[in-house]
N, C-alpha and C. Protein backbone atom coordinates (compact mmCIF):
# COMPACT_ATOMS: atom_id res chain seq x y z
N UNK A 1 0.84 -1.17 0.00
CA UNK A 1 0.00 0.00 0.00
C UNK A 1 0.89 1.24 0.00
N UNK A 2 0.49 2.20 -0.94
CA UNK A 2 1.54 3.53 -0.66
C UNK A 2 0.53 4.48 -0.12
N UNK A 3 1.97 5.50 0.79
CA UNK A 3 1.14 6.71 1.55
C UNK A 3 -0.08 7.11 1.18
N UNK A 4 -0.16 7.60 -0.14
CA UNK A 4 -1.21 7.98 -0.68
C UNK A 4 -2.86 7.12 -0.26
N UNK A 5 -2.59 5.77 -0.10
CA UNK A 5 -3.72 5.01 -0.10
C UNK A 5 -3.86 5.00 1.74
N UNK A 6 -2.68 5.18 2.18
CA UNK A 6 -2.82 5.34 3.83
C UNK A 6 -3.69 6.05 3.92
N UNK A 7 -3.14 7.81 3.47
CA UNK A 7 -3.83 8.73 3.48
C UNK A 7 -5.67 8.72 3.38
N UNK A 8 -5.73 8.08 2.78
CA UNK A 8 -6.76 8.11 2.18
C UNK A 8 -7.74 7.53 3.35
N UNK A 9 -6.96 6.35 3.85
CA UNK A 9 -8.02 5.83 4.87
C UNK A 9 -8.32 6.41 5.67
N UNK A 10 -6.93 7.07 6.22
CA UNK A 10 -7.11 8.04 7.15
C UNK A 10 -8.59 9.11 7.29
N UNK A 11 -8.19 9.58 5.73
CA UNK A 11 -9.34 10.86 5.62
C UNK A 11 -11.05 10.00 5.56
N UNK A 12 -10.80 8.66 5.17
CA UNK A 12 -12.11 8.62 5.42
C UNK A 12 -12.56 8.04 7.07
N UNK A 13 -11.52 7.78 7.65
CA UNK A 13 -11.78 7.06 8.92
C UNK A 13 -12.42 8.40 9.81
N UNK A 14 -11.53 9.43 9.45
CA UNK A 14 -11.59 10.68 10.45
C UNK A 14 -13.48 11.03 10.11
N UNK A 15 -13.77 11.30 8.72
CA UNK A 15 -15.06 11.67 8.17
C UNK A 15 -16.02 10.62 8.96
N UNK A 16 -15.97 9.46 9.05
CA UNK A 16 -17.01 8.52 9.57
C UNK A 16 -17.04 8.76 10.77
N UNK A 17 -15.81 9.05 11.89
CA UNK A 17 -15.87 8.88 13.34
C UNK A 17 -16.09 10.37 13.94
N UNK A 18 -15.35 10.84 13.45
CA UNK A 18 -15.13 12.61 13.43
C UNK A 18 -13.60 12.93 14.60
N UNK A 19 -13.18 11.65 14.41
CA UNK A 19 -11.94 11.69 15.11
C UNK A 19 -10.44 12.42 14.15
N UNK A 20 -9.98 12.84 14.78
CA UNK A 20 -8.38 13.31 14.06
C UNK A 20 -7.25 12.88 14.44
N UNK A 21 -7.28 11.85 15.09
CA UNK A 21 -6.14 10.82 15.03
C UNK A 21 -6.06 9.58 15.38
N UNK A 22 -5.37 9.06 14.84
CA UNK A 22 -5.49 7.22 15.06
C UNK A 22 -4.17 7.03 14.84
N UNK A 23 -3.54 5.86 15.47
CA UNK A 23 -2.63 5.27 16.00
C UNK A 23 -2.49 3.92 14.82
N UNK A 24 -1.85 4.39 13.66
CA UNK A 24 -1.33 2.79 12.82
C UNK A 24 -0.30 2.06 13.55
N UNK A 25 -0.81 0.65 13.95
CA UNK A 25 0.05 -0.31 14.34
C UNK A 25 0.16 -1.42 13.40
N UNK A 26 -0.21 -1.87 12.31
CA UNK A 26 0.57 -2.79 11.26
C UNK A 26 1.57 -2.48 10.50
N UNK A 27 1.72 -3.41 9.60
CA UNK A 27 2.86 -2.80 8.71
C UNK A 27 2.82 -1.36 8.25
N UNK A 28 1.73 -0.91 7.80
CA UNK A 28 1.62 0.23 7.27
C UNK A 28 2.42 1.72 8.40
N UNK A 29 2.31 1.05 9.01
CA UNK A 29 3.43 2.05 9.82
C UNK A 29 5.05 2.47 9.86
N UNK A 30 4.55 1.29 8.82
CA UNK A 30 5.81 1.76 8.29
C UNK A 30 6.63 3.40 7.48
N UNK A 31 5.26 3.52 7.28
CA UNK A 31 4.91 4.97 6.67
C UNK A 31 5.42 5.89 7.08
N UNK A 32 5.40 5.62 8.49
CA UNK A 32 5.82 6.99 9.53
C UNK A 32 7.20 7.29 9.66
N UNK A 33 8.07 6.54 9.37
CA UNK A 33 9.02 6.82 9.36
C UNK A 33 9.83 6.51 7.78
N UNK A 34 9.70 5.56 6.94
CA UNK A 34 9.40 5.45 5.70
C UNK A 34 8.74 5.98 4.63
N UNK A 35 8.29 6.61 4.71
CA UNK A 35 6.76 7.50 3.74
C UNK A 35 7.33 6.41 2.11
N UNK A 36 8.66 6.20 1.75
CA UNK A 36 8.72 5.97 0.63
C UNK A 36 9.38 4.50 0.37
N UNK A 37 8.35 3.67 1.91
CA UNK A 37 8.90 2.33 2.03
C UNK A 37 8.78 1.57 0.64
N UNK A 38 9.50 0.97 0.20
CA UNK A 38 9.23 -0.23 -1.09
C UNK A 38 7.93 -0.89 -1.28
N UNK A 39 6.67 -1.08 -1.88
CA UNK A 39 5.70 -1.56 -2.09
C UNK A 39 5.79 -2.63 -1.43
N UNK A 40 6.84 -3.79 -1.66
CA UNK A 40 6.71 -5.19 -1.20
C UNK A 40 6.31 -5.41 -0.06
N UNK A 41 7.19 -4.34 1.05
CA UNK A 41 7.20 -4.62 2.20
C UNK A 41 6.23 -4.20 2.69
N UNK A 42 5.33 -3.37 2.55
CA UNK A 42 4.18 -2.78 2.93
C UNK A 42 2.66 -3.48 1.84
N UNK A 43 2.83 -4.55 1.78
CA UNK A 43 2.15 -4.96 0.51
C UNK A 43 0.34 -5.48 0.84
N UNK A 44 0.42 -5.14 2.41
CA UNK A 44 -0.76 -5.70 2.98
C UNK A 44 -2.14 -4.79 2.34
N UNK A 45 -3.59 -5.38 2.77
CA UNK A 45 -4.41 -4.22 2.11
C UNK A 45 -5.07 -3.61 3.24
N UNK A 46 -4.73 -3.79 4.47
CA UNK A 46 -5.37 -3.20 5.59
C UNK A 46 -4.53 -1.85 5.88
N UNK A 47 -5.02 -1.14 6.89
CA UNK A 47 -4.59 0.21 7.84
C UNK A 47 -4.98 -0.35 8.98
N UNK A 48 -4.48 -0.80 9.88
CA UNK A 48 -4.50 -1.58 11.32
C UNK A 48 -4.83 -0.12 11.89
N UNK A 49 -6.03 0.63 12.55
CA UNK A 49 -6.00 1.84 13.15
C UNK A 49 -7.07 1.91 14.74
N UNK A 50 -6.13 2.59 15.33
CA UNK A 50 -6.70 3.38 16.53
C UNK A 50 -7.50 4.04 16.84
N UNK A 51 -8.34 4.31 17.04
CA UNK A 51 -9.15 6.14 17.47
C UNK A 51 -8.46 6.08 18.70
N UNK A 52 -7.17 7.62 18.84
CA UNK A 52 -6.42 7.26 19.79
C UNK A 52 -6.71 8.25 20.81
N UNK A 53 -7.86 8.87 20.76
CA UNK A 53 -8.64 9.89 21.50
C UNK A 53 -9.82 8.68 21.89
N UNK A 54 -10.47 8.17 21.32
CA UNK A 54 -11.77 8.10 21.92
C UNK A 54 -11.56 6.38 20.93
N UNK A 55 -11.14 5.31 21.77
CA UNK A 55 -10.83 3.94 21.24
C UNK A 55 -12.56 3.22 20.83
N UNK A 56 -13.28 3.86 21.38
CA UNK A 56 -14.83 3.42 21.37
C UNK A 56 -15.18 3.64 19.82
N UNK A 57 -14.84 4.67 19.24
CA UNK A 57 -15.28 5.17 18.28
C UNK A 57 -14.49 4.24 17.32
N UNK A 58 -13.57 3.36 17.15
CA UNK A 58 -13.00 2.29 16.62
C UNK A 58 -13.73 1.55 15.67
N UNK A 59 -14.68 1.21 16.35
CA UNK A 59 -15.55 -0.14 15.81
C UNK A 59 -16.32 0.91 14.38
N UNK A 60 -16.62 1.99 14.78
CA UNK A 60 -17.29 2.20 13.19
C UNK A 60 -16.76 2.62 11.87
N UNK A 61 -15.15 2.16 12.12
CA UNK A 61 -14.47 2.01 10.84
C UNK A 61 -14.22 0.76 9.81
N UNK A 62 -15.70 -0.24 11.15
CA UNK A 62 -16.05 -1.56 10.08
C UNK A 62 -17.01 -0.99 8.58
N UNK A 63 -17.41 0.37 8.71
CA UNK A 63 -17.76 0.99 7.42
C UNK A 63 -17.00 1.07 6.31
N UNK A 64 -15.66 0.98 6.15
CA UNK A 64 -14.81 1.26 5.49
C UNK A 64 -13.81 0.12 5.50
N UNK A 65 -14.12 -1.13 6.41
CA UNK A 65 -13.38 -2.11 6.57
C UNK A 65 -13.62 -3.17 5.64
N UNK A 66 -12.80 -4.57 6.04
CA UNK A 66 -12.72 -5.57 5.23
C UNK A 66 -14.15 -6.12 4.50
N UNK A 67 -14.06 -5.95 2.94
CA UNK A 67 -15.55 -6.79 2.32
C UNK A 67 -16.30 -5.22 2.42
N UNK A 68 -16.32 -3.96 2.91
CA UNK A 68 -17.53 -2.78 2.29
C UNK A 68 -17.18 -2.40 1.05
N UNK A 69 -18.18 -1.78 0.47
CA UNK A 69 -18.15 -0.82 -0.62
C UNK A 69 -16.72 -0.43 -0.67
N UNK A 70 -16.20 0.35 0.20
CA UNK A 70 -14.50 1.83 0.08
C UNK A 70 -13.96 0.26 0.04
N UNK A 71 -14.20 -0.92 0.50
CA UNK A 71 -12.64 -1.54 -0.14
C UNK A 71 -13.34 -2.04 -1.27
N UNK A 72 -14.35 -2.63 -1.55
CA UNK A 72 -14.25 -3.04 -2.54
C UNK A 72 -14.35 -2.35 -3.78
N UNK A 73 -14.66 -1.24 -3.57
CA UNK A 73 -14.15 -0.31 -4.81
C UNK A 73 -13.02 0.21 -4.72
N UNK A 74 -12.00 0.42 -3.89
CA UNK A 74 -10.48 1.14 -3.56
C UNK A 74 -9.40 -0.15 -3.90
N UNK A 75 -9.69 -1.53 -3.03
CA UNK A 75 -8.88 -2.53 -3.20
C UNK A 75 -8.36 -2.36 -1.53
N UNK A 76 -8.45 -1.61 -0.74
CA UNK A 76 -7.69 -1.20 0.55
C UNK A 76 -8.80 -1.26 1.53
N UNK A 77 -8.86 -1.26 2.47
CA UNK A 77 -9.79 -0.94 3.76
C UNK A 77 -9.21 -0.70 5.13
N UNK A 78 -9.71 -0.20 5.99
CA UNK A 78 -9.42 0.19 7.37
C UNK A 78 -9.74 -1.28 8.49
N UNK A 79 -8.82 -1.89 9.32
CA UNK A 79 -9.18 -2.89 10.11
C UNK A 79 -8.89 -2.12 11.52
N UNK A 80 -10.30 -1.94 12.12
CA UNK A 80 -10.27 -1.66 13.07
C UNK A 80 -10.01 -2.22 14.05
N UNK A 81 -8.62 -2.16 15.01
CA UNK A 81 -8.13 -3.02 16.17
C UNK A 81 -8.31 -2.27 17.66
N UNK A 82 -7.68 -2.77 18.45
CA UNK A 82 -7.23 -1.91 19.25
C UNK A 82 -6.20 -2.28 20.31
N UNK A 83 -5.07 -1.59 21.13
CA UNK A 83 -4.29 -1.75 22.00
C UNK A 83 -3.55 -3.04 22.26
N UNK A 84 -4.85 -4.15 22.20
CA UNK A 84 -4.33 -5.24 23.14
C UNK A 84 -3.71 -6.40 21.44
N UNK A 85 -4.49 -6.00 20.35
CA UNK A 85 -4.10 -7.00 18.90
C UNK A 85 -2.75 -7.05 18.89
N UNK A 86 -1.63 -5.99 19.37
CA UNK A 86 -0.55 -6.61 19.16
C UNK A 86 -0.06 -6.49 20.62
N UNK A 87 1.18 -6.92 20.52
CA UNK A 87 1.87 -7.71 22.11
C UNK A 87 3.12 -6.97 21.52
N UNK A 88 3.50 -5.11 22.55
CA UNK A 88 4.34 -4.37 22.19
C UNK A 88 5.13 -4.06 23.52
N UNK A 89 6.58 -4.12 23.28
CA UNK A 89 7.03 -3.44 24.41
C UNK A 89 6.89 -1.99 24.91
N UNK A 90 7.22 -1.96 26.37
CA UNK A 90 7.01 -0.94 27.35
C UNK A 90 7.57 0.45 27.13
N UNK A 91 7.01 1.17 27.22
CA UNK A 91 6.99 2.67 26.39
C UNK A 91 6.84 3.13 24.99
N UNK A 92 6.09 2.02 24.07
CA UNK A 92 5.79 2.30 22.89
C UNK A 92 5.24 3.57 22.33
N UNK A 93 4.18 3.72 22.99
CA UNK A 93 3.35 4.97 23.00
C UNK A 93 4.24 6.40 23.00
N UNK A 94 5.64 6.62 23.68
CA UNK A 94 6.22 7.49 23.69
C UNK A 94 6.84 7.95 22.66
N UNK A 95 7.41 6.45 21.89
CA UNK A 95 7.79 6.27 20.23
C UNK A 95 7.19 6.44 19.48
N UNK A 96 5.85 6.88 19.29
CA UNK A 96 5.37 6.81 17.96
C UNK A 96 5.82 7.59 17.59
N UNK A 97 6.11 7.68 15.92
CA UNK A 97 6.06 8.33 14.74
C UNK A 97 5.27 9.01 14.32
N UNK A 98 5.37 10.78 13.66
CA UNK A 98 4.23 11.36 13.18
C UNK A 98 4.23 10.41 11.62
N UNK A 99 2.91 10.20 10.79
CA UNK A 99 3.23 10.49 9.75
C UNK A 99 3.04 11.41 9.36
N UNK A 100 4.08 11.64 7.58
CA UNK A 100 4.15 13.27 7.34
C UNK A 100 2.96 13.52 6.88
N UNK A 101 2.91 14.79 6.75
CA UNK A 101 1.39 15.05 6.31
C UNK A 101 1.18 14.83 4.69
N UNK A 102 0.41 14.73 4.55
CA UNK A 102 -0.57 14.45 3.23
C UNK A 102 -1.69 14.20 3.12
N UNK A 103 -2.74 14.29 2.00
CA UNK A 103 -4.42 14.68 1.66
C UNK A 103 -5.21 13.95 2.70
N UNK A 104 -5.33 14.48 4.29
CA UNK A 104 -6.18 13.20 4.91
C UNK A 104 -7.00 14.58 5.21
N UNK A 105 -6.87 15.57 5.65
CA UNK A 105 -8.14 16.58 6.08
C UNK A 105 -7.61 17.43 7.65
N UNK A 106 -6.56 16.85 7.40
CA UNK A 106 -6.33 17.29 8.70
C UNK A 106 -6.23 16.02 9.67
N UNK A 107 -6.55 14.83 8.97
CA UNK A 107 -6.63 13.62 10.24
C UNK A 107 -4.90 13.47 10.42
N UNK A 108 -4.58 13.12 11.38
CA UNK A 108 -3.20 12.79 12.10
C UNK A 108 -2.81 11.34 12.15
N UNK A 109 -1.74 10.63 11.57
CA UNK A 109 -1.86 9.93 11.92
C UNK A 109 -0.43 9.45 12.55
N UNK A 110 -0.51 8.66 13.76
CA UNK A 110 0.54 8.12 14.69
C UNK A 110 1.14 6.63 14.05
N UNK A 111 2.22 6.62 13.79
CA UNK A 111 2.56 4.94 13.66
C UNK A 111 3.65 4.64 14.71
N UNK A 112 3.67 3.28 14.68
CA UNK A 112 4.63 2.80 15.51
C UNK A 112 6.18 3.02 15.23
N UNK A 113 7.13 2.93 16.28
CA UNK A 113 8.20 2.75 15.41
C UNK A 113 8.92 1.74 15.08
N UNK A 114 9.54 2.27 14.11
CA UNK A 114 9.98 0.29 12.89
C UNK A 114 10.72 -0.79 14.29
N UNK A 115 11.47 -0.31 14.93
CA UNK A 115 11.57 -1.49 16.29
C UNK A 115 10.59 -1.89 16.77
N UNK A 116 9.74 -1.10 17.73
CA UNK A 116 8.62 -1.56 17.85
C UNK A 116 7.63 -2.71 16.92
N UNK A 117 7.20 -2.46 15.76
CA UNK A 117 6.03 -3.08 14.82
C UNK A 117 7.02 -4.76 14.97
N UNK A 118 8.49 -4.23 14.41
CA UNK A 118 9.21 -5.87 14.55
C UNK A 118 9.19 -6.16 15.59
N UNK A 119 9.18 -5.68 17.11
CA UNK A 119 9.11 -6.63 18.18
C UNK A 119 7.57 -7.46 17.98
N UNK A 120 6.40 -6.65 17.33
CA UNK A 120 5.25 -7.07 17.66
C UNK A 120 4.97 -8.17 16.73
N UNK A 121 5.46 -8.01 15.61
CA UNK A 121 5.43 -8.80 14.47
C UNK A 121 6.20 -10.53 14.94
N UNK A 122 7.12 -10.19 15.65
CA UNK A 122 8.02 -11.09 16.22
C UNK A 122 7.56 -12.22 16.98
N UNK A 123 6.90 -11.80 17.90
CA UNK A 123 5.73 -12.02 18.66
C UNK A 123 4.81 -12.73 18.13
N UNK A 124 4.03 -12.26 17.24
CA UNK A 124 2.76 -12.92 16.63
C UNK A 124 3.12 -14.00 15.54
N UNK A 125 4.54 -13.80 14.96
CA UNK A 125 5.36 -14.76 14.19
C UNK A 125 4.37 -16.23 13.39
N UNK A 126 3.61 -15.03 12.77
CA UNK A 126 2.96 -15.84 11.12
C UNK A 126 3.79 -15.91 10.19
N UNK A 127 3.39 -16.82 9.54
CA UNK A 127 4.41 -16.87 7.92
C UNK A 127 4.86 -15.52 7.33
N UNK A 128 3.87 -14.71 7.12
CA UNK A 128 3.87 -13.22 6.45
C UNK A 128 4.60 -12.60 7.46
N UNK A 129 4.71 -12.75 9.33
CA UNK A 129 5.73 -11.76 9.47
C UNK A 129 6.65 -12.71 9.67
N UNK A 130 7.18 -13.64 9.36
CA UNK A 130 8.69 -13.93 9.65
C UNK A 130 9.19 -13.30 8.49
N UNK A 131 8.51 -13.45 7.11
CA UNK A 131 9.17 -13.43 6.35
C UNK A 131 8.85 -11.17 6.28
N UNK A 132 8.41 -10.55 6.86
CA UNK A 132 8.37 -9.57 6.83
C UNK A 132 9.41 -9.07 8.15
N UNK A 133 9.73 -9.76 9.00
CA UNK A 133 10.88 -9.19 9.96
C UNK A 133 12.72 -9.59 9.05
N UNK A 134 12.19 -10.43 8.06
CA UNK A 134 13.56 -10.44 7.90
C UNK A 134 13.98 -9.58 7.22
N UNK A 135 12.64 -9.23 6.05
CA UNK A 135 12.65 -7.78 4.86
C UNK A 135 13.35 -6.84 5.64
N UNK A 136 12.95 -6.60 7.02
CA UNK A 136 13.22 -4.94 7.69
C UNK A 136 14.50 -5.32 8.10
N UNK A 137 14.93 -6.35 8.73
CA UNK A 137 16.47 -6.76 8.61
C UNK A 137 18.00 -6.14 7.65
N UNK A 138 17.35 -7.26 6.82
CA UNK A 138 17.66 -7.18 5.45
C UNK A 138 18.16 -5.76 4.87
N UNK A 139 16.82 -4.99 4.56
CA UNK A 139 16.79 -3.58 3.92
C UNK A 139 17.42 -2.59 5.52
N UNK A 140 18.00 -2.76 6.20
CA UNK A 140 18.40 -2.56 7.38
C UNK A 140 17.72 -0.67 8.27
N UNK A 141 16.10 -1.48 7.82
CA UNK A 141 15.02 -0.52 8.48
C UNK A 141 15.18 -0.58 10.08
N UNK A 142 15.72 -1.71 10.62
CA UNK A 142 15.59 -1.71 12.04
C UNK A 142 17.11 -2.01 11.99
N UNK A 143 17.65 -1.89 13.62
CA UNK A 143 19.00 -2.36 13.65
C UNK A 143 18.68 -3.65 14.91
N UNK A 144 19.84 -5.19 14.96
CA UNK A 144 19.35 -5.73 16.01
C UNK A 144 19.94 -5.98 17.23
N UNK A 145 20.69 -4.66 17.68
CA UNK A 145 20.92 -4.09 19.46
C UNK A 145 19.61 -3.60 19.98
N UNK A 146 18.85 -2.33 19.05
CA UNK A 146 17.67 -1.88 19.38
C UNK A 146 16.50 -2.83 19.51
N UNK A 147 16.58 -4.10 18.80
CA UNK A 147 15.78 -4.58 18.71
C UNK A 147 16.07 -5.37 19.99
N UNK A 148 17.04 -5.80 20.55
CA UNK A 148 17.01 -6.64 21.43
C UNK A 148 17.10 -6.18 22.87
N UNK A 149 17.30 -4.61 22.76
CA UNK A 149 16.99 -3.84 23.88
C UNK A 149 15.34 -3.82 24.16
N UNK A 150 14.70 -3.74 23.09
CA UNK A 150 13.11 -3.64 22.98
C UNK A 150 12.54 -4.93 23.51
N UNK A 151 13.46 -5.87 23.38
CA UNK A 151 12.65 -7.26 23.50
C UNK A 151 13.09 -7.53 25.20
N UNK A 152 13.55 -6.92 26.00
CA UNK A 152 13.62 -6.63 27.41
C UNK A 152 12.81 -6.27 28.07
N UNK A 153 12.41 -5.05 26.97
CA UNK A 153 10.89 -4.51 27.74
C UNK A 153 9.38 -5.31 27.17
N UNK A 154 9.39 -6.21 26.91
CA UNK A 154 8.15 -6.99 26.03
C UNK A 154 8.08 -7.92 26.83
N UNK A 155 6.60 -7.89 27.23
CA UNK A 155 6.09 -8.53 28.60
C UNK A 155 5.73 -10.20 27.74
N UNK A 156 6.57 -10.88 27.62
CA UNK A 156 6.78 -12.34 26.45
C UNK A 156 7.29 -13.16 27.72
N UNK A 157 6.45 -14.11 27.51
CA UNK A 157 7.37 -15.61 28.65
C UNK A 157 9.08 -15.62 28.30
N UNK A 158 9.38 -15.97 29.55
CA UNK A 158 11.28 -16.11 28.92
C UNK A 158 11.86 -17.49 28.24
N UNK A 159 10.39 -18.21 27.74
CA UNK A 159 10.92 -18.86 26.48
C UNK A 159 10.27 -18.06 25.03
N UNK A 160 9.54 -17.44 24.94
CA UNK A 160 9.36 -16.49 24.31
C UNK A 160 10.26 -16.17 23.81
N UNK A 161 11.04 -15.23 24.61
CA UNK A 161 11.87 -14.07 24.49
C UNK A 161 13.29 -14.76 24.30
N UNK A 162 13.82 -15.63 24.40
CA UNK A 162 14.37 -16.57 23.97
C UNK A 162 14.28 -17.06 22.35
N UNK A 163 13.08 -17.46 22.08
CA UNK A 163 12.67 -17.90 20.41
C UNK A 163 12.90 -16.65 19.65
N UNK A 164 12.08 -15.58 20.67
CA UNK A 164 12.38 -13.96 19.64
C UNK A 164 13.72 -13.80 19.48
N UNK A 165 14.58 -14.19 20.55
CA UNK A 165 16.05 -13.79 20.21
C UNK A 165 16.69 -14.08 19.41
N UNK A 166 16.83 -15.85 19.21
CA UNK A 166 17.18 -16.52 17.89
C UNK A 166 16.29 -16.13 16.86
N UNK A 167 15.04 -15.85 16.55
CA UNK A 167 14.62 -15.39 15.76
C UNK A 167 15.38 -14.04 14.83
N UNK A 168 15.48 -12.86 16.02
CA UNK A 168 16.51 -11.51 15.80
C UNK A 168 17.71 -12.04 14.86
N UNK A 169 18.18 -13.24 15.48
CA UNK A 169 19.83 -13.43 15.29
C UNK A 169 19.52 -13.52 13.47
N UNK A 170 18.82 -14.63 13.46
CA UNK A 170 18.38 -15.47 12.21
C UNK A 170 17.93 -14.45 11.37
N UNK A 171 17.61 -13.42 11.47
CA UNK A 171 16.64 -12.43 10.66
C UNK A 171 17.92 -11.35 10.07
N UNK A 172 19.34 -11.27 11.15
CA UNK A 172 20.52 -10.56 10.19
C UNK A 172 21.21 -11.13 9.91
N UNK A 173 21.12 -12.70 10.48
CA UNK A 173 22.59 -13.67 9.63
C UNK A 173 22.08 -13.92 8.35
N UNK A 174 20.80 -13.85 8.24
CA UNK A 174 19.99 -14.70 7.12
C UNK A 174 20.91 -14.36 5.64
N UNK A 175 20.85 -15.11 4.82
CA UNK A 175 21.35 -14.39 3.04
C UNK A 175 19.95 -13.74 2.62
N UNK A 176 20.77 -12.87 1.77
CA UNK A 176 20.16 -11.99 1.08
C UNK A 176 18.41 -12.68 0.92
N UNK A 177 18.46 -13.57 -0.04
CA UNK A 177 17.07 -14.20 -0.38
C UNK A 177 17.09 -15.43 0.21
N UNK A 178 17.33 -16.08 1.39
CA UNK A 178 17.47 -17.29 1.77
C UNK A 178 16.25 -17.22 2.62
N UNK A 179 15.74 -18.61 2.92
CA UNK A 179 14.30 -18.44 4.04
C UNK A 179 14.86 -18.97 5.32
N UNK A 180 14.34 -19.42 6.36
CA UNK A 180 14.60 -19.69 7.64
C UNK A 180 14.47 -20.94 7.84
């Protein structure tokens, strides 16, 4: 998904709720610090978003979400989550990222930062994010001291945090195009 189509959700999320900011926590947050991340890596069709004023108001961005009209005529939609969908370390919230501005109306939007999303991604460790923590590796979007400072503060069992670690290791020894 590119900014532009972020944007977009944004401006319609804000119009439906009447909120002006939301908190992207999926890939697409990548945005926030990326604006001109590579298609691949951002290739999902959701906006994982917050109402980060008023989290109640969340749920009525199933208007614009997976299977309505705005995706099925756009190709993109808004998946409304909240707080607890991903499993992030301690002081995240202090990290977010503005994204830069562009056509949303004034809506704001917050993303995570690229350590952060990979600790969370790490965590939830589906096919799509292993093979999406190694991309940010790889393209060396995250570094993995920060990452393993982050995974200290990530409230993960200490076999968890253990698997995440070899995971980390595996994700910068990896070759270029090699899988795990």
């Amino acid at each position: 998904m590119k900014k532009q189509q972020v944007d977009h959700v944004l401006r319609a999320a804000g119009r439906i709720t009447g909120e002006k900011q939301f908190v992207i926590i999926g890939s697409q947050s990548l945005h926030g610090k990326y604006p001109d991340v590579a298609d691949e890596i951002v290739a999902s069709a959701e906006v994982d978003l917050i109402a980060s004023r008023n989290p109640l108001q969340t749920e009525l961005l199933n208007e614009i979400g997976v299977d309505s009209p705005f995706h099925q005529s756009h190709g993109y939609y808004a998946d409304p989550v909240d707080a607890t969908t991903a499993t992030l370390p301690r002081g995240w919230r202090g990290r977010l990222v503005n994204l830069q501005q562009g056509d949303t109306d004034g809506v704001k939007g917050l993303c995570l930062d690229p350590h952060d999303l990979a600790i969370a991604k790490h965590v939830a460790r589906r096919e799509k994010d292993i093979v999406f923590t190694r991309e940010l590796a790889r393209r060396g979007l995250v570094s993995r001291e920060r990452l393993m400072e982050l995974l200290d503060q990530t409230p993960v069992t200490a076999d968890m945090r253990e698997r995440i670690r070899a995971d980390i290791v595996r994700d910068f020894d990896a070759p270029a195009n090699g899988r795990r």
